[in-house]
Protein backbone atom coordinates (compact mmCIF):
# COMPACT_ATOMS: atom_id res chain seq x y z
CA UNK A 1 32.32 -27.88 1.40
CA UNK A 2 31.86 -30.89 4.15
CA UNK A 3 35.86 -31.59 3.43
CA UNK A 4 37.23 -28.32 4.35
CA UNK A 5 35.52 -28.03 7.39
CA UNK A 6 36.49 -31.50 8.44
CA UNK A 7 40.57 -30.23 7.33
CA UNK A 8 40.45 -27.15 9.36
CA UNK A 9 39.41 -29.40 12.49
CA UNK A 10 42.14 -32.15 12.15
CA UNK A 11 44.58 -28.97 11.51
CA UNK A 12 43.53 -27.47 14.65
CA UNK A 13 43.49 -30.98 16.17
CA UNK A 14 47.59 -30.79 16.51
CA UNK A 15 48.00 -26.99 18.21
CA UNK A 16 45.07 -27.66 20.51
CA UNK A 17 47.09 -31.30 22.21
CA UNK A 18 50.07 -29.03 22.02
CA UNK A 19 48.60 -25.97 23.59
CA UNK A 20 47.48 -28.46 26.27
CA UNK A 21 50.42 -30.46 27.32
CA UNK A 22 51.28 -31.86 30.33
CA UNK A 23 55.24 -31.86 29.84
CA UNK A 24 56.06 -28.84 31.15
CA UNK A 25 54.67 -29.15 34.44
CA UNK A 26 55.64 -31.55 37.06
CA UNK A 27 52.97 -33.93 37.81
CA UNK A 28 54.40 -36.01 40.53
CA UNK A 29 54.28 -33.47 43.24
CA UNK A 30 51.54 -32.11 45.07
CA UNK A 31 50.71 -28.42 45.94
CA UNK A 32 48.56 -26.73 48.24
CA UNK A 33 47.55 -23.26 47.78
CA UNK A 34 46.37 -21.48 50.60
CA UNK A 35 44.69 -17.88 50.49
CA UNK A 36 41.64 -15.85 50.42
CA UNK A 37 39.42 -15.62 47.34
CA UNK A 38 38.85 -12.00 47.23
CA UNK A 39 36.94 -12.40 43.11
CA UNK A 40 35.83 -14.98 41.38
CA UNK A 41 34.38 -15.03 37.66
């Protein structure tokens, strides 16, 4: 029973790193955001 929980966690392993990539945003400029924070959860 140990196995299959340690199977779904390396399965999720790949589509969480994937889900979290940094390749489709350029990281090499800066931006500034500038505004009023009218909510906040």
């Amino acid at each position: 029973m140990r196995w299959l929980g340690m199977l779904g966690a390396l399965v999720s392993a790949g589509s969480l790193l994937a889900h979290h990539a940094l390749t489709n945003y350029d990281t090499t400029t800066a931006v500034r955001v500038k505004g009023v924070i009218v909510q906040f959860q």
